[in-house]
Protein backbone atom coordinates (compact mmCIF):
# COMPACT_ATOMS: atom_id res chain seq x y z
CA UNK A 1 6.16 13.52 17.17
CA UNK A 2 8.59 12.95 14.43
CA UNK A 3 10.90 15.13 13.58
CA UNK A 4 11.04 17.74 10.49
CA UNK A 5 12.55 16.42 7.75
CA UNK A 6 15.48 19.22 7.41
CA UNK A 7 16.10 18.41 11.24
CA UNK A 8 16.78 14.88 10.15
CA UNK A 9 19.12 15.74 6.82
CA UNK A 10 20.85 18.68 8.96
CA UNK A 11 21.56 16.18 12.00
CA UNK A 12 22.24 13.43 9.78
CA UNK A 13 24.57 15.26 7.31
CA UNK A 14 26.42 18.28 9.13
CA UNK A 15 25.87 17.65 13.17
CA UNK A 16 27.09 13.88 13.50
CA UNK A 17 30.72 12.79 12.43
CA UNK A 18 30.79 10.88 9.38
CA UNK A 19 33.03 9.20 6.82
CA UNK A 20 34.35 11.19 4.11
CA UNK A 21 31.81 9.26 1.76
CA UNK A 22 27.82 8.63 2.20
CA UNK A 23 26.03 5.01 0.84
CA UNK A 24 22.59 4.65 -0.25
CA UNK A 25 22.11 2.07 2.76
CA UNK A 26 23.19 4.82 5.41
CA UNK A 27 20.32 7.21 3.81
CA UNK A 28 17.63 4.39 4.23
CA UNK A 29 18.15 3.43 8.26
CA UNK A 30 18.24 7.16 9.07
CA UNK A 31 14.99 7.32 6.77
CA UNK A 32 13.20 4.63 8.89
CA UNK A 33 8.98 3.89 8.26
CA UNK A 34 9.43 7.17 6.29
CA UNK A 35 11.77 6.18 3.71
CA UNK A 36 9.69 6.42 0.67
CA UNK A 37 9.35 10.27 1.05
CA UNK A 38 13.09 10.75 2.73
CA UNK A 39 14.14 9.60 -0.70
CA UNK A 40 12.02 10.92 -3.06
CA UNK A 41 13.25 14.48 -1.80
CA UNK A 42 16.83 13.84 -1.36
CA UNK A 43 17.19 12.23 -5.19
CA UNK A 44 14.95 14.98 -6.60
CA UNK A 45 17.02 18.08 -4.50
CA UNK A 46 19.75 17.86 -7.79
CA UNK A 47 17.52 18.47 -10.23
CA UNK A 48 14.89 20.82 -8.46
CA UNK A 49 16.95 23.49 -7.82
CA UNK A 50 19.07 25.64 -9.49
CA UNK A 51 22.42 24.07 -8.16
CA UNK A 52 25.69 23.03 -10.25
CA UNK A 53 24.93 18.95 -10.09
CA UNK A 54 25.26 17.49 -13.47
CA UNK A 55 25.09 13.91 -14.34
CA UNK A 56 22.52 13.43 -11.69
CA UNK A 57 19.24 13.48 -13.21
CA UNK A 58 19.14 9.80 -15.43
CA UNK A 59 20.66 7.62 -12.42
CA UNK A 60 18.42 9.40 -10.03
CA UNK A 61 15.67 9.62 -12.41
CA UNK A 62 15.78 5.21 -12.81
CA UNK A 63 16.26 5.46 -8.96
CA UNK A 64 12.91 7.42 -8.60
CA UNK A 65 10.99 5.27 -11.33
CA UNK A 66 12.01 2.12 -9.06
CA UNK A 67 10.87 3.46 -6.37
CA UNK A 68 7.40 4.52 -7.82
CA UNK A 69 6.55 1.14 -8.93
CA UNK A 70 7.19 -0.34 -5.43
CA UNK A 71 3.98 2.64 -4.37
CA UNK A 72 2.06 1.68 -7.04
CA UNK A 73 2.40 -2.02 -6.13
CA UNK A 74 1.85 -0.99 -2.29
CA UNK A 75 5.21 -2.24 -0.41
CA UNK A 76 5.24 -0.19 3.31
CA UNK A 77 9.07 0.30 2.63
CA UNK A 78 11.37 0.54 -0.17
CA UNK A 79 13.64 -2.34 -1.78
CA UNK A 80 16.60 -1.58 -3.21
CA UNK A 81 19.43 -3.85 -5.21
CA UNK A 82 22.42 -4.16 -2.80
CA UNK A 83 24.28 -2.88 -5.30
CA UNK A 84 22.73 0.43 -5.39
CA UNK A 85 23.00 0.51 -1.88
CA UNK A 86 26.89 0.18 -1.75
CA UNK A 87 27.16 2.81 -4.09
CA UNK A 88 28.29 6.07 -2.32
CA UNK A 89 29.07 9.29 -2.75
CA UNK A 90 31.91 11.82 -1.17
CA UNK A 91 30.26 13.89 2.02
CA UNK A 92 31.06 16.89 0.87
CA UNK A 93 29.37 16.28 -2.54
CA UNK A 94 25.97 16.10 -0.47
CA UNK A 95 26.94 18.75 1.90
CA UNK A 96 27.04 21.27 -0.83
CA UNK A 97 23.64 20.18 -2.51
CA UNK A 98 21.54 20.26 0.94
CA UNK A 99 23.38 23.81 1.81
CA UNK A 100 21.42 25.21 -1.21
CA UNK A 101 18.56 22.94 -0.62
CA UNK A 102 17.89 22.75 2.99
CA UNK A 103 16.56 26.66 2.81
CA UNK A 104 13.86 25.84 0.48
CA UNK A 105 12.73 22.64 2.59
CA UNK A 106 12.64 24.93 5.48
CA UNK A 107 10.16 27.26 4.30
CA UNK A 108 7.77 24.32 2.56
CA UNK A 109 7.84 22.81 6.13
CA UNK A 110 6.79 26.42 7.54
CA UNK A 111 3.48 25.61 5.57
CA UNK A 112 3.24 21.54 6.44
CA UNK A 113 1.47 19.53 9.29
CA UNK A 114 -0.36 16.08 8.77
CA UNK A 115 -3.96 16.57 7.32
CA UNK A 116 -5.90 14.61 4.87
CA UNK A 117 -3.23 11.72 5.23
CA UNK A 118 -5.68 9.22 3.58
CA UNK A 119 -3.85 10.68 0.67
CA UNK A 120 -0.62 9.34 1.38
CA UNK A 121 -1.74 6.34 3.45
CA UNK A 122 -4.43 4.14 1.46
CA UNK A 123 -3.78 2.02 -1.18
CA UNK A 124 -5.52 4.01 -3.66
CA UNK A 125 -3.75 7.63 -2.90
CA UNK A 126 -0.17 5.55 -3.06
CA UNK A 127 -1.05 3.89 -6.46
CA UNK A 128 -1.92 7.87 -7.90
CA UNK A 129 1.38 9.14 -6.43
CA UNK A 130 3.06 6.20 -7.47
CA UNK A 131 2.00 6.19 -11.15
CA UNK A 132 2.89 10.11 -10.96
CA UNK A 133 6.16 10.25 -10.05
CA UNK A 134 6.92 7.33 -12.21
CA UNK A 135 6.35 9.27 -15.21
CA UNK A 136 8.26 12.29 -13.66
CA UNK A 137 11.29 9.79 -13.54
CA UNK A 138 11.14 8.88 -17.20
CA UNK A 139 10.88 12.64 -17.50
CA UNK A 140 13.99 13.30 -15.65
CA UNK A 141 15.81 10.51 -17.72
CA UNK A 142 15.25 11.74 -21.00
CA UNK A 143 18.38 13.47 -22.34
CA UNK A 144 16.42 16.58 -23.72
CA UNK A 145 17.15 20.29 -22.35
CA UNK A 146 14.34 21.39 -19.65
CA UNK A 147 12.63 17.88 -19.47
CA UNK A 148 14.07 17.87 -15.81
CA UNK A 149 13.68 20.65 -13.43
CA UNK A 150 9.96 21.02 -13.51
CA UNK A 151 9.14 16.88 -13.31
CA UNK A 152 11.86 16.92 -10.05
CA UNK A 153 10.06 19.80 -8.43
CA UNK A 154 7.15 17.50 -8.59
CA UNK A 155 8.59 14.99 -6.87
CA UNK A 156 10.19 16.96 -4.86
CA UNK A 157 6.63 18.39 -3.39
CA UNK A 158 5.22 15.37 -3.58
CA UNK A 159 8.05 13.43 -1.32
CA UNK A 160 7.62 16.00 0.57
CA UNK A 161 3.96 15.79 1.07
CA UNK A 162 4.59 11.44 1.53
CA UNK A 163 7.14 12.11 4.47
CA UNK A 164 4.97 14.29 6.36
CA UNK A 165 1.67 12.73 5.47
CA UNK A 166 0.15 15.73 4.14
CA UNK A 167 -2.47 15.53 1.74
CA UNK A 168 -2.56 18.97 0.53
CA UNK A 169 0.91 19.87 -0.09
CA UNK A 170 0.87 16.16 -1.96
CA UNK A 171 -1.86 17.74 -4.25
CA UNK A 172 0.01 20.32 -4.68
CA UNK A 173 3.29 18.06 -5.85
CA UNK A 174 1.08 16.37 -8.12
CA UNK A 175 -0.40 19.27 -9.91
CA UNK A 176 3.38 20.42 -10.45
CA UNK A 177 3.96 16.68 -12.15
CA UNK A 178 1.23 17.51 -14.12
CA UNK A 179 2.29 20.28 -15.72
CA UNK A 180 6.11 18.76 -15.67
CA UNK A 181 4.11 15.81 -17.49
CA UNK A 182 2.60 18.13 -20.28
CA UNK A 183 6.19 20.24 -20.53
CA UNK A 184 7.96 17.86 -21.29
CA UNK A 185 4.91 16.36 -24.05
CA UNK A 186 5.22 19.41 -25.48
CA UNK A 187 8.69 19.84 -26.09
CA UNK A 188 9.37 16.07 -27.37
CA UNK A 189 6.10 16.92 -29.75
CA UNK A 190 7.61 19.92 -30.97
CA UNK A 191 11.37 18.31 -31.60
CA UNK A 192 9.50 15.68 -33.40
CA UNK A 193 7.65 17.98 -35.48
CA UNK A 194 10.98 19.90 -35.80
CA UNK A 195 13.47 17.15 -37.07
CA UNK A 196 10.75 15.92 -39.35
CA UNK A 197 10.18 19.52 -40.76
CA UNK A 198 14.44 19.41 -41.83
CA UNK A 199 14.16 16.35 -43.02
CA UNK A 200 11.64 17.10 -45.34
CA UNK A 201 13.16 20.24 -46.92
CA UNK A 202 16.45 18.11 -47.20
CA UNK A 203 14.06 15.70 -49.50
CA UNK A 204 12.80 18.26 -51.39
């Protein structure tokens, strides 16, 4: 049986001695068969929850659209440029974003066990999650206030649901992309309609 996924970030980041810094390419062996999902959650964790990591969202964001287009166009395992994968980041950087994330994994995982893994397995399912979380990574790159928690929660759920092949709580990430999708609609909409609103009384 494979293990939890906060067994594998815990035992990966904290229990086994490590470098003072952590690459890209060290997050993807650990990640394995189950790679797409590993790193949907861990680039999403910055932006999901209410944790001081700023900077993060547009870089993770462009990592997060790559990745979705490799689902939609139905690779088994992720590709990444090797120079992505040489970048790295200091230990304790990550250490202090899983302390405040790891307790929130644990208690989605409380609720998670394979079922309806068609979902996350066929061709079709992939393509829908894909397409999904590719627009939630445009979402998270766009420099506008609240355009990023929501859309990372989605993926956050969602990578969730891909790693431990469960259909429902994969639903349940994509009905939160959903409604990141129409949040952040709505609020380019309305700074549209705002801007051109000043505009005009600056004409007249």
């Amino acid at each position: 049986m494979s293990k939890k996924l906060s067994v594998e970030l815990q035992g990966y980041f904290f229990s086994e001695e490590r470098g003072d810094r952590v690459s890209l390419s060290d997050v993807v062996v650990i990640a394995g068969e189950r790679a797409f999902g590993f790193l949907f959650v861990l680039l999403s964790i910055p932006s999901a929850l209410p944790i001081p990591a700023p900077g993060y969202s547009i870089p993770f964001g462009v990592l997060i659209f790559w990745l979705s287009g490799q689902l939609v166009l139905g690779r088994k395992r992720p590709y990444l440029l090797k120079r992505w994968l040489s970048k790295d980041v200091p230990l304790k950087t990550v250490q202090g974003i899983l302390r405040k994330g790891l307790p929130w994994l644990r208690r989605i995982e409380v609720l998670s066990r394979p079922r309806w893994s068609f979902i996350c397995t066929r061709l079709e399912g992939r393509v829908v999650i894909g397409v999904a979380l590719a627009l939630m990574g445009i979402s998270m790159m766009t420099p506008i206030p609240l355009t990023n928690t929501l859309p990372a929660i989605g993926v956050f759920v969602t990578g969730f649901g891909l790693f431990g092949d469960d259909g429902v709580i994969t639903l349940g990430g994509l009905v939160i992309c959903v409604m990141g999708l129409i949040l952040t609609l709505s609020i380019i909409i309305f700074g549209y309609e705002a801007v051109s609103a000043v505009i005009n009384m600056i004409r007249q």
